[in-house]
C-alpha atoms as a PDB file:
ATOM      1  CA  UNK A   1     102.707  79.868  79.856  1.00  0.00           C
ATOM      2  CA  UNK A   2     101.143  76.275  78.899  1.00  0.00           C
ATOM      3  CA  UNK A   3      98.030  75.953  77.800  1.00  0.00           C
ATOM      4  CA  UNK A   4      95.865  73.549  80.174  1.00  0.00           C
ATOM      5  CA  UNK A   5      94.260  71.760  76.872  1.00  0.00           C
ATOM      6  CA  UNK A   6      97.826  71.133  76.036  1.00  0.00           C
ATOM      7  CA  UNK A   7      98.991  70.095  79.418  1.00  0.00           C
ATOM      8  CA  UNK A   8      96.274  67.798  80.608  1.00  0.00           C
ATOM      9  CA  UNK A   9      94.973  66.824  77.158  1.00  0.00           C
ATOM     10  CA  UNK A  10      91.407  67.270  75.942  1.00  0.00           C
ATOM     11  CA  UNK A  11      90.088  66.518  79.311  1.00  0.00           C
ATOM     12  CA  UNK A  12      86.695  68.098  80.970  1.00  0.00           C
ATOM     13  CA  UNK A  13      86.225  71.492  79.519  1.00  0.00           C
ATOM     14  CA  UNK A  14      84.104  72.822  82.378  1.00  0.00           C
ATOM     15  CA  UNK A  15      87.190  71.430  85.155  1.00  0.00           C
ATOM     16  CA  UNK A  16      89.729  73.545  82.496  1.00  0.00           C
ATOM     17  CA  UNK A  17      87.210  76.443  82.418  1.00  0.00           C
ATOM     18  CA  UNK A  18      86.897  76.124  86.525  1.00  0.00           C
ATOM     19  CA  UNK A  19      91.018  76.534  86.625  1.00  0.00           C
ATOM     20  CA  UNK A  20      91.240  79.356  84.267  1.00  0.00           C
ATOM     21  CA  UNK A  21      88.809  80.852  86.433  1.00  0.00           C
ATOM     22  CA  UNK A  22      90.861  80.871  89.799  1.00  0.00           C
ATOM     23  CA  UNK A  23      93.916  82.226  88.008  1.00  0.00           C
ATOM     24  CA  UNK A  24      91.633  85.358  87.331  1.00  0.00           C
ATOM     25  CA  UNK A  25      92.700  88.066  90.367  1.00  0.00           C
ATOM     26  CA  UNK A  26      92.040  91.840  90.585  1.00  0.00           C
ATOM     27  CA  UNK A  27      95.021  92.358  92.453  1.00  0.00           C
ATOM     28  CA  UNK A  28      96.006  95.900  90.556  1.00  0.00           C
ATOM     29  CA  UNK A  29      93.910  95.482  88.114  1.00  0.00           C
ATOM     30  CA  UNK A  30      91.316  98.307  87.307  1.00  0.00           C
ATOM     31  CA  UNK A  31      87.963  96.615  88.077  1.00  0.00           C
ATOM     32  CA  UNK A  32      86.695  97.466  84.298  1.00  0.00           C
ATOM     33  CA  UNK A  33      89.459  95.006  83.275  1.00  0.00           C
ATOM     34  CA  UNK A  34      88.963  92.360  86.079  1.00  0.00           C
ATOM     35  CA  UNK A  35      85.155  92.127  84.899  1.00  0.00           C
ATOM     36  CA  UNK A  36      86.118  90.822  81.409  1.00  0.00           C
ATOM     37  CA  UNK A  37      88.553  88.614  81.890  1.00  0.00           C
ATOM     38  CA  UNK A  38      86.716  86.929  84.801  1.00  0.00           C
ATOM     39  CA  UNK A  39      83.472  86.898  82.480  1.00  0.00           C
ATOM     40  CA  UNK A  40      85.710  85.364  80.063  1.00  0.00           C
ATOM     41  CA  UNK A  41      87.007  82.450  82.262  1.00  0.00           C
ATOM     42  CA  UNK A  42      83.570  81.950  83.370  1.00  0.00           C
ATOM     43  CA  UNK A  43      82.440  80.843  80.119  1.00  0.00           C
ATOM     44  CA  UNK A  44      81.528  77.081  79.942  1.00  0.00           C
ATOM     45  CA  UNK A  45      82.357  76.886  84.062  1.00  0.00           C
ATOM     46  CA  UNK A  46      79.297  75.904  85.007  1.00  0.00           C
ATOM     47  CA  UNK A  47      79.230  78.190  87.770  1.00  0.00           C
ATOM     48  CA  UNK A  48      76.008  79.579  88.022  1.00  0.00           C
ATOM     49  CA  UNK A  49      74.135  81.635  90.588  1.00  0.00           C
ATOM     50  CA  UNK A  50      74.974  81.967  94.399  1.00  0.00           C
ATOM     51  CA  UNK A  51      79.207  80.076  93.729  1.00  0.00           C
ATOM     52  CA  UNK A  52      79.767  82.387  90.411  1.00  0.00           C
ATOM     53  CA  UNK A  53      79.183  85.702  92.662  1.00  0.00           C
ATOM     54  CA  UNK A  54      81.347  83.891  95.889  1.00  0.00           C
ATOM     55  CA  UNK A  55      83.947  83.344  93.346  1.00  0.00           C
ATOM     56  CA  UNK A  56      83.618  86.598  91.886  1.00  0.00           C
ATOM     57  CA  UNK A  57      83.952  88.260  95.191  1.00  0.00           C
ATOM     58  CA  UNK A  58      87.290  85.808  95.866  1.00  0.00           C
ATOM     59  CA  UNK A  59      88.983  87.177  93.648  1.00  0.00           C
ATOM     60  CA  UNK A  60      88.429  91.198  93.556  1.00  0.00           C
ATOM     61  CA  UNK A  61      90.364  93.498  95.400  1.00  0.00           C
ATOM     62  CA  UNK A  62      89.486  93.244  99.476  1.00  0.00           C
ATOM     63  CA  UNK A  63      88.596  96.870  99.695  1.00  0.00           C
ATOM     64  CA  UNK A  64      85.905  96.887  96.841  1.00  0.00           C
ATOM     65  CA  UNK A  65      84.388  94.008  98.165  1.00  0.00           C
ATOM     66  CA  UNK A  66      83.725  94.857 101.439  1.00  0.00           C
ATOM     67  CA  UNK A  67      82.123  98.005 100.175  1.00  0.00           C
ATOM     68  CA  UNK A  68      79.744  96.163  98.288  1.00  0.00           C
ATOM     69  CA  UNK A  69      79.319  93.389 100.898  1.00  0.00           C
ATOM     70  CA  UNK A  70      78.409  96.354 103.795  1.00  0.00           C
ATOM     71  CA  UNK A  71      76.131  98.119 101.453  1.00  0.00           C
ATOM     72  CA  UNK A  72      72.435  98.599 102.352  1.00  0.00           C
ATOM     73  CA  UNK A  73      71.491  97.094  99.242  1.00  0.00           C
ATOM     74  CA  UNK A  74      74.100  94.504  98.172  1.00  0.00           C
ATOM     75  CA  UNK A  75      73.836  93.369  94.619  1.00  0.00           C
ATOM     76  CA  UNK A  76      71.968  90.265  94.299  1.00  0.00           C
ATOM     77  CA  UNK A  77      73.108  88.383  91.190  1.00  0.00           C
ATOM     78  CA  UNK A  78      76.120  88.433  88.702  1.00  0.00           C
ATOM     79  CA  UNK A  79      75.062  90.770  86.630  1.00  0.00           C
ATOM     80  CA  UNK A  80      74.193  93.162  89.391  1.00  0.00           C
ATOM     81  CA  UNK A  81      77.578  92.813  91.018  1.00  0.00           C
ATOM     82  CA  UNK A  82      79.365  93.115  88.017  1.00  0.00           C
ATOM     83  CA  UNK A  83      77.246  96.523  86.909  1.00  0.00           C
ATOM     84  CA  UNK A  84      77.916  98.087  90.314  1.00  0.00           C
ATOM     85  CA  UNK A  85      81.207  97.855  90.950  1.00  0.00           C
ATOM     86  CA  UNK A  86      82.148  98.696  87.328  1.00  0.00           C
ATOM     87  CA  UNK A  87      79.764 102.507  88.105  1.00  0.00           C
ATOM     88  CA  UNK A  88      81.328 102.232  90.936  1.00  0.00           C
ATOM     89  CA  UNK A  89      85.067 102.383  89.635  1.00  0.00           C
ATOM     90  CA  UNK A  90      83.668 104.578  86.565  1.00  0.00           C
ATOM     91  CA  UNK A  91      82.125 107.384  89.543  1.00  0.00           C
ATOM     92  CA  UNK A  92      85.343 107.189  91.843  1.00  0.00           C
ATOM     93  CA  UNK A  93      87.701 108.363  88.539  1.00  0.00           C
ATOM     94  CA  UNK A  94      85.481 110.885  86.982  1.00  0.00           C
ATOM     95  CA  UNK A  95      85.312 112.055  91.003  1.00  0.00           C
ATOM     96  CA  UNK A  96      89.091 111.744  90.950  1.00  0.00           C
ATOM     97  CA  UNK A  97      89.444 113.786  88.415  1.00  0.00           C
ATOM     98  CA  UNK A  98      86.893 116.664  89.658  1.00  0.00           C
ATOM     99  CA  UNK A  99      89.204 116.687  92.314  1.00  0.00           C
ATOM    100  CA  UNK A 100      92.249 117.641  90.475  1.00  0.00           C
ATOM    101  CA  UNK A 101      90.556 120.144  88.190  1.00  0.00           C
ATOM    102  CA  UNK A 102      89.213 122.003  91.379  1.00  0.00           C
ATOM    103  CA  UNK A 103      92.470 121.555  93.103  1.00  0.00           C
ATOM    104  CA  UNK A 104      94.226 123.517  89.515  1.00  0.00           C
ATOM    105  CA  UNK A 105      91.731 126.051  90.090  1.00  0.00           C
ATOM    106  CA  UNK A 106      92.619 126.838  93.677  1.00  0.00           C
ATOM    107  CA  UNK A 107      96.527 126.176  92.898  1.00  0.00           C
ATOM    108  CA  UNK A 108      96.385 129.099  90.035  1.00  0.00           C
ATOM    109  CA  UNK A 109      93.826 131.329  91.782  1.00  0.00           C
ATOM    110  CA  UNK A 110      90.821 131.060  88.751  1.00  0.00           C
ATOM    111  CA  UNK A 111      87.409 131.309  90.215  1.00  0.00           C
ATOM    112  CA  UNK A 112      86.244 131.582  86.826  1.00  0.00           C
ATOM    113  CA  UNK A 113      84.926 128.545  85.123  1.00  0.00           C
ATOM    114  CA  UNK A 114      86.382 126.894  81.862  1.00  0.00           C
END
């Protein structure tokens, strides 16, 4: 892959920052992951308030976001959205994984606990 700096030169650091930043997708990314690298593109952006959380929400997976964007109480800065959906990913695999240790229990008949 070429590096921008490379490409286009020393240039405007905050227009190089701005491109790294729309390559950053969640696609199948776990959201944990997604966070860090788009913190890391957003570094020297200078995207700030209300456009860093529009691109934030751009770029994460559809489903996520419309949880978060139908909630009662939808985060309200950066930080917030980036804290919420990362409990929110954290709760959803421990819950996953409840799931299958109940569903072992029922498979092998134990009703006792471990």
């Amino acid at each position: 892959m070429v590096d921008l700096k490379e490409e286009f030169g020393r240039g405007n650091n905050g227009t190089i920052k701005i491109v790294e930043l729309k390559k950053v997708k969640q696609k199948s990314k776990m959201i944990e992951k997604f966070v860090q690298e788009f913190k890391r593109a957003v570094r020297d952006s200078r995207y700030e308030r209300r456009p860093l959380i529009e691109e934030f929400k751009q770029y994460m997976n559809r489903t996520i976001r419309r949880k978060f964007i139908e909630a009662e109480r939808s985060p309200r800065n950066i930080e917030q959205w980036y804290e919420r959906v990362t409990n929110s990913d954290r709760h959803w695999k421990e819950s996953r994984q409840e799931e299958e240790r109940l569903r072992g229990r029922r498979e092998t008949g134990s009703s006792s606990p471990r």
